[in-house]
Protein backbone atom coordinates (compact mmCIF):
# COMPACT_ATOMS: atom_id res chain seq x y z
CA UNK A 1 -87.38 -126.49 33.39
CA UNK A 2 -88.88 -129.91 35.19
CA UNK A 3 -86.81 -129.02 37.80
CA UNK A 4 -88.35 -125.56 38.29
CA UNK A 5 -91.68 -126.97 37.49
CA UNK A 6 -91.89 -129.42 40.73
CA UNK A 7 -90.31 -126.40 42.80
CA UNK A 8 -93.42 -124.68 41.77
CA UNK A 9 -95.86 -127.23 42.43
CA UNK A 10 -94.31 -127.64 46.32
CA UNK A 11 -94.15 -124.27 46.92
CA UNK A 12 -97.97 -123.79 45.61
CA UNK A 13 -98.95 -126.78 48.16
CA UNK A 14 -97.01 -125.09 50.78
CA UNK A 15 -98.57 -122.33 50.36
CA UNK A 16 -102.15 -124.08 50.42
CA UNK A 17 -101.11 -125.82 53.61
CA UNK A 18 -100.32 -122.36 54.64
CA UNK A 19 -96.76 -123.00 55.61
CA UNK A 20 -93.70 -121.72 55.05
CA UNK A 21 -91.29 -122.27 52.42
CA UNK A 22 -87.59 -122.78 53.19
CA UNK A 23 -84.93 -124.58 51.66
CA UNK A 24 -84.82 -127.47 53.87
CA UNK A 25 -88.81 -128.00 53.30
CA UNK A 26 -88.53 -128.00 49.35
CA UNK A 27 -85.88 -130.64 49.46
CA UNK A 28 -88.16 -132.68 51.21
CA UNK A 29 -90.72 -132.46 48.32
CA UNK A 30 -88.60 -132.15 45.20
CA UNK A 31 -85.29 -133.92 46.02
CA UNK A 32 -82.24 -132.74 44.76
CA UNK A 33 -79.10 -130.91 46.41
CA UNK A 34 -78.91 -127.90 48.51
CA UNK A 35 -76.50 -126.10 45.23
CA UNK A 36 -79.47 -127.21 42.86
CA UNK A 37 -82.26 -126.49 44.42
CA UNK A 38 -80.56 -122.46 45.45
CA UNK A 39 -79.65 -122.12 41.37
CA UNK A 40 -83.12 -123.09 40.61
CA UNK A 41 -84.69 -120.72 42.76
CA UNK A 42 -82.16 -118.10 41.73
CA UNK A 43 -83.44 -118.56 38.02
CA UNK A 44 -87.00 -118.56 39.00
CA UNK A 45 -87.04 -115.49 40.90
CA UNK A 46 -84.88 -113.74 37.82
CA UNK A 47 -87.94 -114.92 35.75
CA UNK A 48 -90.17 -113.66 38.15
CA UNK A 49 -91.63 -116.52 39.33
CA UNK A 50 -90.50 -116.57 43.46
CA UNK A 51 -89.52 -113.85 45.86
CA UNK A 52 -87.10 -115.05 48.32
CA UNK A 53 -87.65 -112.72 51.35
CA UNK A 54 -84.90 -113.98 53.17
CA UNK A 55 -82.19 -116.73 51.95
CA UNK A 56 -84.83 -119.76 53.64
CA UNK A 57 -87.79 -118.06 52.80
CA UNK A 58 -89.31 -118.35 49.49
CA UNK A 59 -92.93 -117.17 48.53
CA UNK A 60 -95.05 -117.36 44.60
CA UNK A 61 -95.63 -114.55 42.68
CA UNK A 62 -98.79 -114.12 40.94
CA UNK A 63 -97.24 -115.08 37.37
CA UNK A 64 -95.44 -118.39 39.70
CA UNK A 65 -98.83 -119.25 40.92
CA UNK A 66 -100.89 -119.35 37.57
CA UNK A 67 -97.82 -121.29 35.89
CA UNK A 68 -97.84 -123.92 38.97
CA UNK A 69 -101.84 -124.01 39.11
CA UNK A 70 -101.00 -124.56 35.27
CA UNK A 71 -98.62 -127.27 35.08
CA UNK A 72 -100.92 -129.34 37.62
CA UNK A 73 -103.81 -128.67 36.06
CA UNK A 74 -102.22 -129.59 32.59
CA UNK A 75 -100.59 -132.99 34.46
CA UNK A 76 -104.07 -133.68 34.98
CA UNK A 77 -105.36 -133.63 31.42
CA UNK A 78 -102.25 -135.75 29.70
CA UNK A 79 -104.39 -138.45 29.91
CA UNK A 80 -107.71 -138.07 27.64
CA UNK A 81 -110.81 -140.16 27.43
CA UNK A 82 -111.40 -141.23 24.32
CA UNK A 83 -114.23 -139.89 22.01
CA UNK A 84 -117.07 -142.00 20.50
CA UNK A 85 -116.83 -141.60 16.58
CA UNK A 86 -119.52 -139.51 15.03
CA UNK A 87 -122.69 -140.87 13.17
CA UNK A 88 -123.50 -139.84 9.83
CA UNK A 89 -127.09 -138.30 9.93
């Protein structure tokens, strides 16, 4: 589910840039082929994840934007500071 994951991620900064999301504007951003990218949306909107209006356009649900605001934010926190050991009172 990478795949999906980075489809997410473009389509939420699309959607931040408040632009529109069609095929040839993912494949930009995620790489890929045409066939992959179309069975990738086709399983996240199945999930629940997309709703493709029209076969080029493609917009987040609610559920696709917390788990894309989710995997960046959890991208973000892979790498943690490390912790000063505790002193014995």
């Amino acid at each position: 589910m990478n795949y999906e994951h980075s489809i997410l991620r473009a389509l939420l900064r699309l959607a931040r840039r408040r632009s529109a999301a069609d095929i040839g504007r993912l494949l930009d951003r995620v790489g890929g082929t045409t066939a992959e990218l179309r069975d990738a949306l086709r399983r996240l909107e199945t999930d629940g994840f997309v709703d493709r209006r029209a076969e080029d356009n493609v917009r987040l649900t609610l559920p696709g934007l917390a788990v894309a605001v989710a995997s960046i934010a959890g991208r973000r926190r892979t790498k943690a500071t490390p912790r000063a050991p505790r002193r014995a009172a």
